[in-house]
N, C-alpha and C. Protein backbone atom coordinates (compact mmCIF):
# COMPACT_ATOMS: atom_id res chain seq x y z
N UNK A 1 0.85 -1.19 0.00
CA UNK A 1 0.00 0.00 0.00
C UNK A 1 0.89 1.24 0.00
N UNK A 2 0.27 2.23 -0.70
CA UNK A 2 1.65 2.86 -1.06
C UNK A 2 0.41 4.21 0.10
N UNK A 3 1.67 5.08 0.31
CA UNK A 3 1.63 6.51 1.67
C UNK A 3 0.75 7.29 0.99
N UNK A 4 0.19 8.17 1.61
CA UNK A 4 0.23 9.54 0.87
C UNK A 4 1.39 10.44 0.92
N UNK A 5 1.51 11.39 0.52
CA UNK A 5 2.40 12.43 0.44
C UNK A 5 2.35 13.12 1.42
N UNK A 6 1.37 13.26 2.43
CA UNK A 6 1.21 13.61 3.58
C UNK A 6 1.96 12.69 4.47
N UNK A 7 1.54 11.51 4.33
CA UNK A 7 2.02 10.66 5.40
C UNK A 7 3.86 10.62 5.07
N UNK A 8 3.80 10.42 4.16
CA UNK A 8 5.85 10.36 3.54
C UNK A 8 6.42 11.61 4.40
N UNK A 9 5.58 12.68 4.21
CA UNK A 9 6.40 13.94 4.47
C UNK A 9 7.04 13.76 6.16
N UNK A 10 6.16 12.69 7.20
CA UNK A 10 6.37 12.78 8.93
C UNK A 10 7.53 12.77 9.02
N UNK A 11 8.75 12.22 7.73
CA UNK A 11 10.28 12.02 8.24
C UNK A 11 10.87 12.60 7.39
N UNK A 12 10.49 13.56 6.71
CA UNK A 12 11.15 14.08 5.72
C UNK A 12 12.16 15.81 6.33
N UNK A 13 12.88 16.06 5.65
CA UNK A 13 14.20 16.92 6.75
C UNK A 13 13.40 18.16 6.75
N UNK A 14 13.65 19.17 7.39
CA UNK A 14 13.37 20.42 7.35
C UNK A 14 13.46 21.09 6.12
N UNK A 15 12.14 21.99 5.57
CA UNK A 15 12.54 21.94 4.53
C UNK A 15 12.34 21.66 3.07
N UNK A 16 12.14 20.37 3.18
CA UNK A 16 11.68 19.43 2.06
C UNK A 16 10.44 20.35 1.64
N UNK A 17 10.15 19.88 0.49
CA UNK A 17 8.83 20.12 -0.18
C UNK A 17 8.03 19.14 -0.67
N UNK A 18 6.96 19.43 -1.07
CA UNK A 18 5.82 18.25 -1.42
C UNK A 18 5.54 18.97 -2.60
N UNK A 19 5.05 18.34 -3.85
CA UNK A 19 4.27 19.11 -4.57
C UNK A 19 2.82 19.39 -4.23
N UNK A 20 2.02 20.77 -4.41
CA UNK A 20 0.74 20.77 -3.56
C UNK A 20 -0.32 20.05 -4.20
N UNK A 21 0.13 19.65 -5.63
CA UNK A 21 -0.69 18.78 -6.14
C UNK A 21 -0.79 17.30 -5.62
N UNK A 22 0.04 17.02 -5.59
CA UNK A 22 -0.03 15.65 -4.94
C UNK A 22 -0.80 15.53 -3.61
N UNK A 23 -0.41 16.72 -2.52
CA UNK A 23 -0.97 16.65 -1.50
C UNK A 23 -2.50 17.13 -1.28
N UNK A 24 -2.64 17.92 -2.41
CA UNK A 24 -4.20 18.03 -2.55
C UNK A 24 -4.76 16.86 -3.21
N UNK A 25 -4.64 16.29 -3.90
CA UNK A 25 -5.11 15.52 -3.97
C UNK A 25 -5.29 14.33 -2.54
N UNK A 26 -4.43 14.19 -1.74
CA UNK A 26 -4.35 13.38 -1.00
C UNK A 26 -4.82 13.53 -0.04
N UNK A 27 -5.70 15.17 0.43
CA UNK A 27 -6.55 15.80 1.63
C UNK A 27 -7.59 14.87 2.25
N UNK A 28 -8.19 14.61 2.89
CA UNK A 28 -8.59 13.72 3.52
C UNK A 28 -10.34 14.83 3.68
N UNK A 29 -10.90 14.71 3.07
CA UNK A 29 -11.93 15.00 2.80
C UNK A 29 -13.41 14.95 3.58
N UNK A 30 -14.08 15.19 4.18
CA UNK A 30 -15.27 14.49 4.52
C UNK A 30 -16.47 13.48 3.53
N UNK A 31 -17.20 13.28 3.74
CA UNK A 31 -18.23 12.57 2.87
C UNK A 31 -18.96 13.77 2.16
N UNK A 32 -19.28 14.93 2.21
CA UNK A 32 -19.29 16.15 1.56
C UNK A 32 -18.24 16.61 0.75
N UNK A 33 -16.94 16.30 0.39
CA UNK A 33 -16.06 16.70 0.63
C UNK A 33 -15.14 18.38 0.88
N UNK A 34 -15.60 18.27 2.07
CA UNK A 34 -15.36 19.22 2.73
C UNK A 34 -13.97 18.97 3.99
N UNK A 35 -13.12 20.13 4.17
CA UNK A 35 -11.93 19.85 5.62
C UNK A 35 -12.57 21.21 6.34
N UNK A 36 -12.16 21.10 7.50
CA UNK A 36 -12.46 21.98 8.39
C UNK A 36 -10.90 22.96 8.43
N UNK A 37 -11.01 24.00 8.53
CA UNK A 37 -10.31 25.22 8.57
C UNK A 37 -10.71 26.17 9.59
N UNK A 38 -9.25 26.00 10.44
CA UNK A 38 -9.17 26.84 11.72
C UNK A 38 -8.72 28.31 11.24
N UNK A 39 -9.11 29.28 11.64
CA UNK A 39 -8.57 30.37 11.53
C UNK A 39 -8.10 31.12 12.85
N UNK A 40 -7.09 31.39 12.94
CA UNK A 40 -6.05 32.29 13.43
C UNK A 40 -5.58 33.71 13.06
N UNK A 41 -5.92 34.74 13.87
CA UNK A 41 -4.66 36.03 13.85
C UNK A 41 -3.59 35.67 13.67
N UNK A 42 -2.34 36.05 12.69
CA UNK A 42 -1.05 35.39 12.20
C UNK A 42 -0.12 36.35 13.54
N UNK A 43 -1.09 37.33 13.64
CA UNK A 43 0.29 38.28 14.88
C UNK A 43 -0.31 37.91 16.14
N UNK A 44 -1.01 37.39 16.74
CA UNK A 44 -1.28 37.37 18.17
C UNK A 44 -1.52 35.97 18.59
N UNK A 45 -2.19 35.30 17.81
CA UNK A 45 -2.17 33.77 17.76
C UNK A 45 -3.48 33.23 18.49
N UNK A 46 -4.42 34.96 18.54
CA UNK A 46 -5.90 34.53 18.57
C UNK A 46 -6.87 33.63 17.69
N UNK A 47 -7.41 32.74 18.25
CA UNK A 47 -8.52 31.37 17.52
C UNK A 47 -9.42 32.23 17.14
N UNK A 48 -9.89 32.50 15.59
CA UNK A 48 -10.96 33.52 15.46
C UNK A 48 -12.15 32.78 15.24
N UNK A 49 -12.25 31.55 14.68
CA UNK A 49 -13.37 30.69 13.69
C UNK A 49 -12.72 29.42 13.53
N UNK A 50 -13.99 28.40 13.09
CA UNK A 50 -13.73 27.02 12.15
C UNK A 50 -14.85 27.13 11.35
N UNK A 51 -14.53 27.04 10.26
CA UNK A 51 -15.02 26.78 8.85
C UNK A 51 -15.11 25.32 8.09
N UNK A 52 -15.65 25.88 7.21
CA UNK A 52 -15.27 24.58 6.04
C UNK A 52 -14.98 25.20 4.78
N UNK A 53 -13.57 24.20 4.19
CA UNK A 53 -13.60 24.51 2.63
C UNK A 53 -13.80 23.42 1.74
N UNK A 54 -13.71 23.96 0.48
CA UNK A 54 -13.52 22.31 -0.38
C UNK A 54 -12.41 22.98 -1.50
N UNK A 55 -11.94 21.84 -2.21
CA UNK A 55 -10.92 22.00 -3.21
C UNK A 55 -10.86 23.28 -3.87
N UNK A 56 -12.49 23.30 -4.54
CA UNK A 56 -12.79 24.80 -5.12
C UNK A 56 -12.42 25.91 -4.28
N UNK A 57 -12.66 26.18 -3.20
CA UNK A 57 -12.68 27.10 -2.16
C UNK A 57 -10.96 27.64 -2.01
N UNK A 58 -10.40 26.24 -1.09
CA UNK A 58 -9.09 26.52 -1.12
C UNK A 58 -8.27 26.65 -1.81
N UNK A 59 -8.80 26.29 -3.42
CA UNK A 59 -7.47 26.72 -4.46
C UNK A 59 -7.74 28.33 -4.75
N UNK A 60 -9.12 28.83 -4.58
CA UNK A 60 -9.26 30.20 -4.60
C UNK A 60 -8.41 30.88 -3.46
N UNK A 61 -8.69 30.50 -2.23
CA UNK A 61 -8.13 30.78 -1.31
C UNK A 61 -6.52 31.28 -1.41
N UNK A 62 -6.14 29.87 -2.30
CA UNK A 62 -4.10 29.66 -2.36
C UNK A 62 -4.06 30.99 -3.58
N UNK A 63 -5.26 30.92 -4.51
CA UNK A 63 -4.70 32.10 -5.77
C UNK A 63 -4.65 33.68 -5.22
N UNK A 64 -5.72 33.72 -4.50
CA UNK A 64 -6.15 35.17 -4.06
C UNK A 64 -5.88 36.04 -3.12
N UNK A 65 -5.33 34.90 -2.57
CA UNK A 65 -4.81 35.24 -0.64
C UNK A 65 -5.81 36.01 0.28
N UNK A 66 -7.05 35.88 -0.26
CA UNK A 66 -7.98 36.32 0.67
C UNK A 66 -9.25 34.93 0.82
N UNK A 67 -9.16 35.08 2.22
CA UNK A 67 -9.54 33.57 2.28
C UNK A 67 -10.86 33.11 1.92
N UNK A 68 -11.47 32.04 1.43
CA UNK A 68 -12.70 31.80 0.91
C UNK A 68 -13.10 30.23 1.70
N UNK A 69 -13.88 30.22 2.01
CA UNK A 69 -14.81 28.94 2.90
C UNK A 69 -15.95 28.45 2.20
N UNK A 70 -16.49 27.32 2.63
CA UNK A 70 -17.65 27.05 1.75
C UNK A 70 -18.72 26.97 2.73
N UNK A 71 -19.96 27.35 2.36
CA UNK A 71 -21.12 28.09 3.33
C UNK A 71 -21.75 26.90 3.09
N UNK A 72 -22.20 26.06 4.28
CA UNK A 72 -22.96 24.42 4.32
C UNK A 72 -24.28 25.16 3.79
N UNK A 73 -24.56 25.51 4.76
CA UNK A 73 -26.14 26.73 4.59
C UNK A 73 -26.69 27.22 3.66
N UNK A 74 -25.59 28.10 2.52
CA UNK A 74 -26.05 28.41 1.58
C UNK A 74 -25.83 27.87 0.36
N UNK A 75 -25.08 26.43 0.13
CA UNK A 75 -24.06 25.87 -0.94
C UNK A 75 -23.86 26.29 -1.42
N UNK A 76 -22.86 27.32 -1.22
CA UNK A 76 -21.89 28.01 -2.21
C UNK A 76 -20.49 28.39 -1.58
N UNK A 77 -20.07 28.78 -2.08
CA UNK A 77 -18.51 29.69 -2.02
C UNK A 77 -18.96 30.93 -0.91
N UNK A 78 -18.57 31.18 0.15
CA UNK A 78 -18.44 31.92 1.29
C UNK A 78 -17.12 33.32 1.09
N UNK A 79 -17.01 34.03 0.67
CA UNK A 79 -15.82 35.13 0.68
C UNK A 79 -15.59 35.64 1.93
N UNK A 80 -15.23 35.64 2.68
CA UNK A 80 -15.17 35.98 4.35
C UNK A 80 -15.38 37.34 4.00
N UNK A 81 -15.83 37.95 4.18
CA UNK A 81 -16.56 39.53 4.53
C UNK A 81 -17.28 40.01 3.45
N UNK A 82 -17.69 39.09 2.50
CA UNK A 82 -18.36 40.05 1.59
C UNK A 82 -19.44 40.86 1.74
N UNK A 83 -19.84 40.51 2.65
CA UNK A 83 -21.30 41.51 3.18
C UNK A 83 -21.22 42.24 4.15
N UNK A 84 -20.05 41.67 5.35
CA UNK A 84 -19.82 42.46 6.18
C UNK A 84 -18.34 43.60 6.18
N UNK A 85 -17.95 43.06 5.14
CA UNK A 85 -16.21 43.72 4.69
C UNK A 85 -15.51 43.81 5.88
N UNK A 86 -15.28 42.38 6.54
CA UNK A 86 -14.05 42.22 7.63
C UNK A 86 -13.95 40.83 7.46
N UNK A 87 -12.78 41.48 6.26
CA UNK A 87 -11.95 40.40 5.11
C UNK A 87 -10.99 39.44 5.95
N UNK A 88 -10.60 38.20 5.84
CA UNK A 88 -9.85 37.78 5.99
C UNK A 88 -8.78 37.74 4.72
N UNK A 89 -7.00 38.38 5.06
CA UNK A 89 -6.26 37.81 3.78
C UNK A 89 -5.40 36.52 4.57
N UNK A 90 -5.06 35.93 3.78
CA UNK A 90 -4.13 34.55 4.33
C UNK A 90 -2.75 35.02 4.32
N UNK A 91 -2.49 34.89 5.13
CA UNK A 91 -0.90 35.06 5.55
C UNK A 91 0.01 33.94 5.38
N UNK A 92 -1.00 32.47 5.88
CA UNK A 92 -0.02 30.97 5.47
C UNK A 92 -0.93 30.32 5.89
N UNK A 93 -0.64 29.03 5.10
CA UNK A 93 -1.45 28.33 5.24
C UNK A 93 -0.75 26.57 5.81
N UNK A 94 -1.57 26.05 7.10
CA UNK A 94 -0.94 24.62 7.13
C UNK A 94 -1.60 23.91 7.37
N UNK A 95 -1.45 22.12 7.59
CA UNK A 95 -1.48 21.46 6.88
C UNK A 95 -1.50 20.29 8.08
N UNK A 96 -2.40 19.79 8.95
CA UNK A 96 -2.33 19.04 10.46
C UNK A 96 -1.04 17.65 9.33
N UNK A 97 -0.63 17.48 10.63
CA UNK A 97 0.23 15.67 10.05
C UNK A 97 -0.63 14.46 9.49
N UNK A 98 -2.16 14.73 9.73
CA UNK A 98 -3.18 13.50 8.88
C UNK A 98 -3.81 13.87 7.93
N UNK A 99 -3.10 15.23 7.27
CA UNK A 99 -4.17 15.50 6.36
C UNK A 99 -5.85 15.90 6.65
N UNK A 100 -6.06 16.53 7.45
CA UNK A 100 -7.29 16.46 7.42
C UNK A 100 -7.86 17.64 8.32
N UNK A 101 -7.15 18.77 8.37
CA UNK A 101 -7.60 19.58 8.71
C UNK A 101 -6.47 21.03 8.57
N UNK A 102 -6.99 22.10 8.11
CA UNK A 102 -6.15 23.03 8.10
C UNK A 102 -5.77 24.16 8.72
N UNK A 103 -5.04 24.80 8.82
CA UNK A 103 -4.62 25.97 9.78
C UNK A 103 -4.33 27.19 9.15
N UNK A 104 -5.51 28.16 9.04
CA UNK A 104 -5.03 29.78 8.60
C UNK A 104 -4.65 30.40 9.12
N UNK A 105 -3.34 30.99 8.51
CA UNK A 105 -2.80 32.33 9.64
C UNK A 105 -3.49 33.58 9.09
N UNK A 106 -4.39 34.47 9.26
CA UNK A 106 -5.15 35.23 8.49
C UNK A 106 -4.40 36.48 9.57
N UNK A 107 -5.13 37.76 8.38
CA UNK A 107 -4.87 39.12 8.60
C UNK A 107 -6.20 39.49 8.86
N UNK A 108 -7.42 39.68 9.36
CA UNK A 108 -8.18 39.80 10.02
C UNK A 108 -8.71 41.21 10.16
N UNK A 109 -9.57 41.60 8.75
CA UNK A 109 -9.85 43.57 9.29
C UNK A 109 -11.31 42.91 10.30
N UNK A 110 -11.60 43.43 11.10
CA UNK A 110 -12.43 43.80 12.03
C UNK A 110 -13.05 42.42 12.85
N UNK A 111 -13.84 42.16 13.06
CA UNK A 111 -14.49 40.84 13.67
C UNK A 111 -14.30 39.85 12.36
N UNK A 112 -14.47 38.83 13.20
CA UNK A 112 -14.23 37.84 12.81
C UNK A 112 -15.57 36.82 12.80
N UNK A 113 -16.05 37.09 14.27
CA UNK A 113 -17.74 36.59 14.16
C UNK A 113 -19.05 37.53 13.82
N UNK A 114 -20.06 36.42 13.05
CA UNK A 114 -21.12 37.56 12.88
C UNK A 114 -21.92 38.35 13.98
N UNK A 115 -21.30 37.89 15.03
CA UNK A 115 -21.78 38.34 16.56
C UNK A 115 -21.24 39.71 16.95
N UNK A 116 -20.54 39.72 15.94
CA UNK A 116 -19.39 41.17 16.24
C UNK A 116 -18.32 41.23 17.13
N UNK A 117 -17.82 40.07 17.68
CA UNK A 117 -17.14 39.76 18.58
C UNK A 117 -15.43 39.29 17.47
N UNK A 118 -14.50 39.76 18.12
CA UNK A 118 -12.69 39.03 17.48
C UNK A 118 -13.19 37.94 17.01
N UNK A 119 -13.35 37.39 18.12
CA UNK A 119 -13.92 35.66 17.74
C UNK A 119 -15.14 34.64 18.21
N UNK A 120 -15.13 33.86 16.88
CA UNK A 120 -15.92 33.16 17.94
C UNK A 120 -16.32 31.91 18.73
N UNK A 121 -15.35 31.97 19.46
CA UNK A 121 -15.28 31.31 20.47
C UNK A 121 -15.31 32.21 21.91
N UNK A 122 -15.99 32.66 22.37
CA UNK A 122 -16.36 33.85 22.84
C UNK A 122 -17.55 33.28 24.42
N UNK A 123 -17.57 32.22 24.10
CA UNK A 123 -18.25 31.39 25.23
C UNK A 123 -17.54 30.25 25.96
N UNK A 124 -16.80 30.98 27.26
CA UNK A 124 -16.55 29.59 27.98
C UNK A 124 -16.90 28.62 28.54
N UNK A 125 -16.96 27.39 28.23
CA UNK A 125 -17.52 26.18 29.08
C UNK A 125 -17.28 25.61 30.47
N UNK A 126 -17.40 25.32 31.12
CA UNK A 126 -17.14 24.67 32.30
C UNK A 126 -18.35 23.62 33.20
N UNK A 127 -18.18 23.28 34.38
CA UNK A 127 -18.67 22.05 34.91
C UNK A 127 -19.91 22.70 35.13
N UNK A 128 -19.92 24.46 35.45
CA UNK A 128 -21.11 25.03 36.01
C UNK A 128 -22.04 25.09 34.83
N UNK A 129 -21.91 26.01 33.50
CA UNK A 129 -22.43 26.00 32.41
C UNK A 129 -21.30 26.86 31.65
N UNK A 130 -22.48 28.08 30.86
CA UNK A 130 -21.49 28.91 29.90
C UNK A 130 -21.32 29.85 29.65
N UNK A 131 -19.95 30.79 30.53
CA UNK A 131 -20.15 32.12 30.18
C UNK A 131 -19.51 32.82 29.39
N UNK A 132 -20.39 34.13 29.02
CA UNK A 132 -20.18 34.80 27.90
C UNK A 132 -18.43 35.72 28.22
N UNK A 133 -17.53 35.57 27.65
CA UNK A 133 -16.22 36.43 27.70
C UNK A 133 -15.67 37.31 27.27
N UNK A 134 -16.26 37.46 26.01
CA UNK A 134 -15.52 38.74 25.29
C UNK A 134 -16.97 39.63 25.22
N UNK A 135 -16.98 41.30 24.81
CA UNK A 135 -17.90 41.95 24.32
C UNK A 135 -17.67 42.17 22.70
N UNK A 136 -18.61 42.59 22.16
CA UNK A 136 -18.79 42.49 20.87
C UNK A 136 -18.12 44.04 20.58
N UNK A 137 -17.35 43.95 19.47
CA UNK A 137 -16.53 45.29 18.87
C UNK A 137 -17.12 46.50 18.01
N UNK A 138 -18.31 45.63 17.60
CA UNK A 138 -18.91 46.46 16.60
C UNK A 138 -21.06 45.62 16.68
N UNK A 139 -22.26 46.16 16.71
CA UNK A 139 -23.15 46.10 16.95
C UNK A 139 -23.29 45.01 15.03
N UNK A 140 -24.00 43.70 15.70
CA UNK A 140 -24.08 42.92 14.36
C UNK A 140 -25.02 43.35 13.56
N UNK A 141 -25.77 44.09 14.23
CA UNK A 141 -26.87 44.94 13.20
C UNK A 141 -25.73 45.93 12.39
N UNK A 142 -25.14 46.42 12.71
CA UNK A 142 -24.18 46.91 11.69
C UNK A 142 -23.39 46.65 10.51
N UNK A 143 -23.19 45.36 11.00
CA UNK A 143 -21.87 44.63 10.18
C UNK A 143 -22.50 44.51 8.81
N UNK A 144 -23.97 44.06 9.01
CA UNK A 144 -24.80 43.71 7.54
C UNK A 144 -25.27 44.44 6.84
N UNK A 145 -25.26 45.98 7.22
CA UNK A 145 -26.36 46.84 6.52
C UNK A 145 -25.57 47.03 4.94
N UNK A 146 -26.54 46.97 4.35
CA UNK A 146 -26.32 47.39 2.97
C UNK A 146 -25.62 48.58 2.32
């Protein structure tokens, strides 16, 4: 049984390269085929979102450097701010060791959630229940107006 190109790369030196074709092809997909995509502030190393992309999405993503997701909800192509214009651009992009999930370092103009909040993950959990942590930066009735 032959590796993927993902899997070859675990011992490969610092350095090395993969071709991205090979390794796209070799992404580990869902039954949609869809990967989940974490997004990150590239300067502070704030968790802003998880998304989903698909092939289409992320090769736009790799051409444009402004990042693009795929919207379950609306089946289509997602542009991160097109309605609200708090763009994500990609700064770098990686690549978990199983293939199967990715990591954006994004440049981040304004919120990141439609809540109006940096991020959103913005609710902490614990044994008691769940409280709310951050305040919102900008009113979400705002973010959408036309």
């Amino acid at each position: 049984m032959t590796n993927s190109p993902i899997r070859e790369n675990e011992r490969a030196a610092l350095g090395a390269r993969l071709s991205w074709e090979a390794v796209r092809a070799g992404l580990k997909l869902d039954a949609h085929g869809l990967i989940p995509a974490i997004a990150q502030q590239h300067d502070t190393g704030e968790v802003l979102m998880m998304a989903w992309m698909n092939l289409e999405t992320l090769d736009e993503t790799l051409a444009t450097g402004r990042v693009c997701y795929w919207s379950r909800s609306r089946g289509r192509p997602w542009r991160k701010g097109e309605t609200s214009g708090q763009v994500q651009q990609l700064r770098e992009m990686r690549l978990d060791c199983d293939g199967d999930t990715l990591l954006l370092l994004v440049d981040q103009r304004g919120p990141a959630c439609h809540t109006g909040r940096s991020s959103c993950f913005y609710n902490r959990v614990d044994a008691d229940g769940v409280e709310v942590i951050s305040e919102p930066l900008i009113d979400p009735d705002d973010l959408y107006k036309s």
